[in-house]
PDB file of N, CA and C in Angstrom:
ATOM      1  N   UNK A   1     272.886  85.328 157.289  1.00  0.00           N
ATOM      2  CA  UNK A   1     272.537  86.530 158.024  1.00  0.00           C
ATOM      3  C   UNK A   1     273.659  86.852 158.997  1.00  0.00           C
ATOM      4  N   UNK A   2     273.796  87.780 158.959  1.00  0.00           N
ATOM      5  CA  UNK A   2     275.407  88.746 160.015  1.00  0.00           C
ATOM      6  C   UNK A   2     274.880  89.038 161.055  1.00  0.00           C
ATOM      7  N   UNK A   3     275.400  89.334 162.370  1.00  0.00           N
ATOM      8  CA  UNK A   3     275.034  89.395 163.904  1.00  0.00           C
ATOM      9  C   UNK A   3     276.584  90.099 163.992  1.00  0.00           C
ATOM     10  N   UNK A   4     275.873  91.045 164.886  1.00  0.00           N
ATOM     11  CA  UNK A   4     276.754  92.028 165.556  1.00  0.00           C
ATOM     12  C   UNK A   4     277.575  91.368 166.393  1.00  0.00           C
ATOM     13  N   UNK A   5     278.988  91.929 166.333  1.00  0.00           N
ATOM     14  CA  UNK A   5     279.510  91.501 167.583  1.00  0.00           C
ATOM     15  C   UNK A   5     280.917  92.608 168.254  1.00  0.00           C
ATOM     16  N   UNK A   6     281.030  92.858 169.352  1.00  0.00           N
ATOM     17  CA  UNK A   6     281.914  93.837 169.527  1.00  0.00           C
ATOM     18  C   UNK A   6     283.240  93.160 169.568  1.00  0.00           C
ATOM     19  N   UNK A   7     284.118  94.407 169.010  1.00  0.00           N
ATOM     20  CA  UNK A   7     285.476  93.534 168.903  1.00  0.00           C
ATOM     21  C   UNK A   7     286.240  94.909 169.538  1.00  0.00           C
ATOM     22  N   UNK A   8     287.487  94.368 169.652  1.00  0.00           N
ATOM     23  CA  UNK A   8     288.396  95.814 170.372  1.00  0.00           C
ATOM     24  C   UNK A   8     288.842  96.539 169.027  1.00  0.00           C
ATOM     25  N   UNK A   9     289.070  97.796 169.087  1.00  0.00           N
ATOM     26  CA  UNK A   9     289.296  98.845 168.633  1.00  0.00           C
ATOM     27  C   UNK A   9     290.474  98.600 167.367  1.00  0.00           C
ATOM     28  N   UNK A  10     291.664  97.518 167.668  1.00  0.00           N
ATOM     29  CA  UNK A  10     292.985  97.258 167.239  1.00  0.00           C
ATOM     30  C   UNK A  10     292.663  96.045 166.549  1.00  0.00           C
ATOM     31  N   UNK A  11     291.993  95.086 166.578  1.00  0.00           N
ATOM     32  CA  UNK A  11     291.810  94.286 166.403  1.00  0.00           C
ATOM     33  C   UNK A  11     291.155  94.810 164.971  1.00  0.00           C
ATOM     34  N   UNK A  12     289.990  95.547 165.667  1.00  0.00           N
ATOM     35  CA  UNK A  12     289.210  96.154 164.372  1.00  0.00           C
ATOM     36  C   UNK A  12     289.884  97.035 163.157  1.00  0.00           C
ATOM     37  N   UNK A  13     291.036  97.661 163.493  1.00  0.00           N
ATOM     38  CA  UNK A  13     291.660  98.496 162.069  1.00  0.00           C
ATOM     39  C   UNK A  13     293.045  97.569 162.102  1.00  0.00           C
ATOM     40  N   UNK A  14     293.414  96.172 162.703  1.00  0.00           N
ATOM     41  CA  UNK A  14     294.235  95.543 161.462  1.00  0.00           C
ATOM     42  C   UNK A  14     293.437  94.561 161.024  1.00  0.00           C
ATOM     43  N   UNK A  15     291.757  94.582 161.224  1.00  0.00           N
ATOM     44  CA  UNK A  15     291.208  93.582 160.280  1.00  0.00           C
ATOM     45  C   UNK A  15     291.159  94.490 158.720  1.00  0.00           C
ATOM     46  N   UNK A  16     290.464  95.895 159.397  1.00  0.00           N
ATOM     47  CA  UNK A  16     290.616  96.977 157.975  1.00  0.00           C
ATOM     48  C   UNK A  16     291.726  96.956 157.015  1.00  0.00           C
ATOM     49  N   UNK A  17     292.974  96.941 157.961  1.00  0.00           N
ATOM     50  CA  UNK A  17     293.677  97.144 157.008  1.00  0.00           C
ATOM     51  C   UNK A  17     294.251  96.255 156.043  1.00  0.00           C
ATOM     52  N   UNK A  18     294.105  94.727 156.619  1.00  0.00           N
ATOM     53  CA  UNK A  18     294.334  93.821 155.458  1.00  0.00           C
ATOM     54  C   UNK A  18     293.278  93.485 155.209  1.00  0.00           C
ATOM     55  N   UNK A  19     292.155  93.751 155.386  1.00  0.00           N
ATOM     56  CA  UNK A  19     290.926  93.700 154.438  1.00  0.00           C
ATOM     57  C   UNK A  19     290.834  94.177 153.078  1.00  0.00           C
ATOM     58  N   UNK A  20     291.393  95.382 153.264  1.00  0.00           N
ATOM     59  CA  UNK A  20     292.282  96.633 152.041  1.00  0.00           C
ATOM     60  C   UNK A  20     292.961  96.120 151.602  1.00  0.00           C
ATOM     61  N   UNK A  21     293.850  95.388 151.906  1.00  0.00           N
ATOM     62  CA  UNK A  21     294.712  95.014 151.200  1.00  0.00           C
ATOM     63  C   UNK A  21     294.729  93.588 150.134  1.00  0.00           C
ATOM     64  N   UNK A  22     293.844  92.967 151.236  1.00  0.00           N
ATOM     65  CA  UNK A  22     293.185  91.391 150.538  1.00  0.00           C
ATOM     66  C   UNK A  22     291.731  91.060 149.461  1.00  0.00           C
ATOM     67  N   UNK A  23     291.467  92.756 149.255  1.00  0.00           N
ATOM     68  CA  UNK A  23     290.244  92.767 148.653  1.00  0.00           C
ATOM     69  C   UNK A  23     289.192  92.551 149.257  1.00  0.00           C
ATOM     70  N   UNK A  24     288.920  92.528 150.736  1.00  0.00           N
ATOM     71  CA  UNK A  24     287.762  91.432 151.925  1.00  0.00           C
ATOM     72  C   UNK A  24     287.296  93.229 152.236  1.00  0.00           C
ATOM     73  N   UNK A  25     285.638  92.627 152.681  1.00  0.00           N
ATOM     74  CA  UNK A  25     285.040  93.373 153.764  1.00  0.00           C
ATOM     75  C   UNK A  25     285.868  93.173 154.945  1.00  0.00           C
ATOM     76  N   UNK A  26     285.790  94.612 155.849  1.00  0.00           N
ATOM     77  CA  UNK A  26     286.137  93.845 157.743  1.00  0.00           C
ATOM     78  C   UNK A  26     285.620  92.933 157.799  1.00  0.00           C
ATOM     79  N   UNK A  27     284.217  92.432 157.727  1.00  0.00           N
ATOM     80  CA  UNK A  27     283.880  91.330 157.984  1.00  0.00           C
ATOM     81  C   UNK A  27     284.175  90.051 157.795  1.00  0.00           C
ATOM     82  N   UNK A  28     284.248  90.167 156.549  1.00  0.00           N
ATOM     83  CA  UNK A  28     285.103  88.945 155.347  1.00  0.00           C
ATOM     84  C   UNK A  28     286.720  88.601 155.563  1.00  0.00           C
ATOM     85  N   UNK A  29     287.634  89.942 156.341  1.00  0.00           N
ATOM     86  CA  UNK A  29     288.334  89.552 156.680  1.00  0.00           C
ATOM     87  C   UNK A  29     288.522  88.822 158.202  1.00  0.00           C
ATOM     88  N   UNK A  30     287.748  89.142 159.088  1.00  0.00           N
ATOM     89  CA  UNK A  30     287.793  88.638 160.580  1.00  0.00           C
ATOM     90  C   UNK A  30     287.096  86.923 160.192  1.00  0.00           C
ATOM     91  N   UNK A  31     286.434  86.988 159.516  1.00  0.00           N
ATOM     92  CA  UNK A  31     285.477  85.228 159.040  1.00  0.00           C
ATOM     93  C   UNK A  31     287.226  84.937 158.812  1.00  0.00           C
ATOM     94  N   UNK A  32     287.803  85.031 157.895  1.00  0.00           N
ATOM     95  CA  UNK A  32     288.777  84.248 157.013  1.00  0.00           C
ATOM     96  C   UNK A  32     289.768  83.944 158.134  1.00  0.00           C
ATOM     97  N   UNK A  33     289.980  84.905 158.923  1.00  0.00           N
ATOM     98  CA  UNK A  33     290.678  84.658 160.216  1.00  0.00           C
ATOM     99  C   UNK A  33     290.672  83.559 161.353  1.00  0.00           C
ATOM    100  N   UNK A  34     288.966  83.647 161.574  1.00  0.00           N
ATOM    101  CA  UNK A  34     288.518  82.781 162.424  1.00  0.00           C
ATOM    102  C   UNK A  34     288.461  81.392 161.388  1.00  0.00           C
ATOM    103  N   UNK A  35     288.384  81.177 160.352  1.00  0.00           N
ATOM    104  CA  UNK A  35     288.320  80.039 159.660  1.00  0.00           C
ATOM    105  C   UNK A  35     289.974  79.155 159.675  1.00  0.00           C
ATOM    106  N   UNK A  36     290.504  80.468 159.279  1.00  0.00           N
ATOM    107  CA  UNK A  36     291.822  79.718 159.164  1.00  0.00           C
ATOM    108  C   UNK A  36     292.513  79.336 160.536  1.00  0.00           C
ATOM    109  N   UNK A  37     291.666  80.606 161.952  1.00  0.00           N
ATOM    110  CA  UNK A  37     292.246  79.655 162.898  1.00  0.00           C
ATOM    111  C   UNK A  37     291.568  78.644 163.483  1.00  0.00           C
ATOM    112  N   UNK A  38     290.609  78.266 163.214  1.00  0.00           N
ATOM    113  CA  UNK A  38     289.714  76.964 163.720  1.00  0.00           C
ATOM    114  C   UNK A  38     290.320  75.742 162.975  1.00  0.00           C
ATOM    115  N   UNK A  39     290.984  76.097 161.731  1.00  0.00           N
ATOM    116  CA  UNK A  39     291.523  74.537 160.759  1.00  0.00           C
ATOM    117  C   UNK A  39     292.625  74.108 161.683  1.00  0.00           C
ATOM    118  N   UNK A  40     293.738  75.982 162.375  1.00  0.00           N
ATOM    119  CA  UNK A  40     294.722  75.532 162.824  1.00  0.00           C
ATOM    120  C   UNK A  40     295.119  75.042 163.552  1.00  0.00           C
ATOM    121  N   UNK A  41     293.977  74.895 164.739  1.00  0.00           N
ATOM    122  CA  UNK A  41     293.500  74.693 165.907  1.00  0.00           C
ATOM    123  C   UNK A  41     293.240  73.060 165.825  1.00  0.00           C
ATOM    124  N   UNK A  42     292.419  72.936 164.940  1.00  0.00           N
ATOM    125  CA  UNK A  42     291.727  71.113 165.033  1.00  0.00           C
ATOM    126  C   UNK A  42     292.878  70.387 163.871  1.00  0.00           C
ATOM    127  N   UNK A  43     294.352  71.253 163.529  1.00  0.00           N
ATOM    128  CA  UNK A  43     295.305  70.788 162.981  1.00  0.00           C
ATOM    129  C   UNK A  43     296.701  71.298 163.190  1.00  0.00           C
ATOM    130  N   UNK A  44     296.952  70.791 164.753  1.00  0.00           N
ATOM    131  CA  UNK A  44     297.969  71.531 165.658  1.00  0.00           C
ATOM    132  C   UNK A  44     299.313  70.987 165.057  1.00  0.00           C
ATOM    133  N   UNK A  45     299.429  69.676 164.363  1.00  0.00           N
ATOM    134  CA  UNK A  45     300.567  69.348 163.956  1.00  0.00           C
ATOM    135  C   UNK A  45     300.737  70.224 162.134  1.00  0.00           C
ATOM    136  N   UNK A  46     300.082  71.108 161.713  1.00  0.00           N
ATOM    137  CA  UNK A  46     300.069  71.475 160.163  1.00  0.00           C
ATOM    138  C   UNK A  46     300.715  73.187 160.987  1.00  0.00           C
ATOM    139  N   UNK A  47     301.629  73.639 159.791  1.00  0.00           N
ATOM    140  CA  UNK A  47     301.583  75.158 160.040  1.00  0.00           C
ATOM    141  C   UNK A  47     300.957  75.597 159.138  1.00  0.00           C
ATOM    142  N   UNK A  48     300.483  77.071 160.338  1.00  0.00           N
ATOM    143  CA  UNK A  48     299.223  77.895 160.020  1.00  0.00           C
ATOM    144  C   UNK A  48     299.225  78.425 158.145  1.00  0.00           C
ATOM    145  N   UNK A  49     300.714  78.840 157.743  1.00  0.00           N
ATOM    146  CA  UNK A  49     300.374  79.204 156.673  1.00  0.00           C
ATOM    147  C   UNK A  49     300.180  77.831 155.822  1.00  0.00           C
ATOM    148  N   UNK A  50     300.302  76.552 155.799  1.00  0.00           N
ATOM    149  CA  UNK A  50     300.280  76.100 154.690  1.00  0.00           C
ATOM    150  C   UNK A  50     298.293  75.389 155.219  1.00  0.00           C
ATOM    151  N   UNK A  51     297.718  75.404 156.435  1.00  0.00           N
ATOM    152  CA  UNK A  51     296.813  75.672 156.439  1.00  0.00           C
ATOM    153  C   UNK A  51     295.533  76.585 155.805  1.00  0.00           C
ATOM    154  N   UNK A  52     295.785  77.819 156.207  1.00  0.00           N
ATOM    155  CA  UNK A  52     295.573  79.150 154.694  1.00  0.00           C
ATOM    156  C   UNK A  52     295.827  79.019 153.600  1.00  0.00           C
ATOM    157  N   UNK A  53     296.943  78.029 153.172  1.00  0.00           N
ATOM    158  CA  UNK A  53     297.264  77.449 151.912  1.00  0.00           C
ATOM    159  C   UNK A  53     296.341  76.851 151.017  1.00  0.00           C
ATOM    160  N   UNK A  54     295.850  76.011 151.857  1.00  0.00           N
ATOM    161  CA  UNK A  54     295.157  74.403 151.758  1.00  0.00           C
ATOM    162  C   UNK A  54     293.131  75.242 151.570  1.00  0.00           C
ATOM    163  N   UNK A  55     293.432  76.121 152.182  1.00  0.00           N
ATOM    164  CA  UNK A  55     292.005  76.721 152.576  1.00  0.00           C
ATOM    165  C   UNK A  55     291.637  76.956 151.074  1.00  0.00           C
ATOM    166  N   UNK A  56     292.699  78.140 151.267  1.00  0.00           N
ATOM    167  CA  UNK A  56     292.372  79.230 149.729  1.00  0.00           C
ATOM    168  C   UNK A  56     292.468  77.983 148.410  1.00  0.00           C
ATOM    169  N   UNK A  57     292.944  77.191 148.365  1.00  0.00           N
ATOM    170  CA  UNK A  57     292.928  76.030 146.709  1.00  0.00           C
ATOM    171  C   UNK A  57     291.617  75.275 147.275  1.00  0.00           C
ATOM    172  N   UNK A  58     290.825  74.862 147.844  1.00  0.00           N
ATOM    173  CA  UNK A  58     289.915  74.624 148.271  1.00  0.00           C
ATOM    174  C   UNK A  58     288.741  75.115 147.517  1.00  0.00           C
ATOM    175  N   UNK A  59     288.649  76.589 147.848  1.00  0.00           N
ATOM    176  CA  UNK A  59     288.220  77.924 146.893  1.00  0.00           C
ATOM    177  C   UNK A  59     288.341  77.651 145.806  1.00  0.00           C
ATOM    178  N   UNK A  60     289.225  77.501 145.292  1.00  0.00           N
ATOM    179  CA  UNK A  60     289.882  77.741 143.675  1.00  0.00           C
ATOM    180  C   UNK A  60     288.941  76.808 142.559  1.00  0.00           C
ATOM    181  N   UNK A  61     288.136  77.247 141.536  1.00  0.00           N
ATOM    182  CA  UNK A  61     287.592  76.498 140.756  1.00  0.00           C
ATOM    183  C   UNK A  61     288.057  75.300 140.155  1.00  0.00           C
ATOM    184  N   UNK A  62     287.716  74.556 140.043  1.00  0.00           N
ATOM    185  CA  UNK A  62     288.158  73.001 139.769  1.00  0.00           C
ATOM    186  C   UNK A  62     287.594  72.916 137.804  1.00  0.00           C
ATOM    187  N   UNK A  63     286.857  73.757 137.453  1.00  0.00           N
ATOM    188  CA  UNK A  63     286.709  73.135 135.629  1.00  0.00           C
ATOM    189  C   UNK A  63     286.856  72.767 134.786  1.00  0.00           C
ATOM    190  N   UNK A  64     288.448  73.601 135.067  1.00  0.00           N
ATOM    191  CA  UNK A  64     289.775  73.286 133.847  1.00  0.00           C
ATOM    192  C   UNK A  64     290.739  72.714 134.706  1.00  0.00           C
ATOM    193  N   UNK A  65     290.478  71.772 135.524  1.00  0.00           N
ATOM    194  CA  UNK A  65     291.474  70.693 136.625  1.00  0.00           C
ATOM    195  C   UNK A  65     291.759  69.847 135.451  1.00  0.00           C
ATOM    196  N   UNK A  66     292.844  69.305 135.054  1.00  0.00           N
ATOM    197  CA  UNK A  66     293.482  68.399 134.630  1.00  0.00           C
ATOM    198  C   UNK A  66     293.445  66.807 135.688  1.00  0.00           C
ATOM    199  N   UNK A  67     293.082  65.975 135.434  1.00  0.00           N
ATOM    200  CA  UNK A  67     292.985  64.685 136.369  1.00  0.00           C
ATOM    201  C   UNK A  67     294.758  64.167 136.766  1.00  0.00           C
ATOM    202  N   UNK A  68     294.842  64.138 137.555  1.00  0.00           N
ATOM    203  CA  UNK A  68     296.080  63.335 138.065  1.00  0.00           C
ATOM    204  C   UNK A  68     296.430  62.011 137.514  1.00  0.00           C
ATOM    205  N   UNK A  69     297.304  61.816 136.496  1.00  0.00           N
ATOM    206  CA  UNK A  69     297.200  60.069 136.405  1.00  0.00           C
ATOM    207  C   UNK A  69     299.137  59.972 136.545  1.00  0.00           C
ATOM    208  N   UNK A  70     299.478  58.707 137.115  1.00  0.00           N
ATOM    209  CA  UNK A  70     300.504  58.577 138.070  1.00  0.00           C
ATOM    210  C   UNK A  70     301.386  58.275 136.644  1.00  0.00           C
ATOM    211  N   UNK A  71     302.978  58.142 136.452  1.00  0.00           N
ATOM    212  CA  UNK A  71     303.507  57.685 135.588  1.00  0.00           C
ATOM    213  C   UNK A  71     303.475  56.015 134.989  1.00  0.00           C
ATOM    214  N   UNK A  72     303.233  55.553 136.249  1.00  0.00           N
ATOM    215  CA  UNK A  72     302.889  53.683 136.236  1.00  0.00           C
ATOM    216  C   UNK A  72     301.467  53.819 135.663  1.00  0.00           C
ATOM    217  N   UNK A  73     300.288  54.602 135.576  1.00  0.00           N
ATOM    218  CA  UNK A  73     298.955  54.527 134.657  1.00  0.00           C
ATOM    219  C   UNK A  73     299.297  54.815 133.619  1.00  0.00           C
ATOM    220  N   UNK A  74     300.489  55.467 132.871  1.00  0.00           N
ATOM    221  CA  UNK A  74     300.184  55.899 131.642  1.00  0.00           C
ATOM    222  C   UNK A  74     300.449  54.901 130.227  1.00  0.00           C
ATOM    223  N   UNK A  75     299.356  54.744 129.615  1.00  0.00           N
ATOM    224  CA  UNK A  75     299.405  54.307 128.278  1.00  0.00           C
ATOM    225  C   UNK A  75     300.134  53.255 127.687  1.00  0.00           C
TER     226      UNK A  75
END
């Protein structure tokens, strides 16, 4: 469930506009914001983009993941 919240004016049309651009609701884009800066925050030694990095493959469906096996496991 969504709860109102006021935001400033600028804040609000460059969430629009890369919302537009990222495929996101405003909403969906200000969440992704606050998500990616809360990781960056409780991970002050990581930079922010490879944080957003780490977020978005997170996301990413795992079905057709291939398993990792090291060159010393193989066969």
């Amino acid at each position: 469930m969504g709860m109102p919240v006021m935001i400033g004016y600028t804040l609000y049309e460059q969430a629009r506009t890369e919302a537009k651009a990222r495929h996101r609701t405003i909403a969906g884009q200000i969440e992704y914001w606050a998500l990616v800066g809360r990781a960056a925050l409780d991970n002050p030694d990581l930079p922010a983009g490879f944080v957003a990095e780490t977020l978005a493959s997170l996301r990413e469906p795992r079905d057709d993941d291939t398993p990792f096996v090291p060159h010393s496991h193989k066969g």
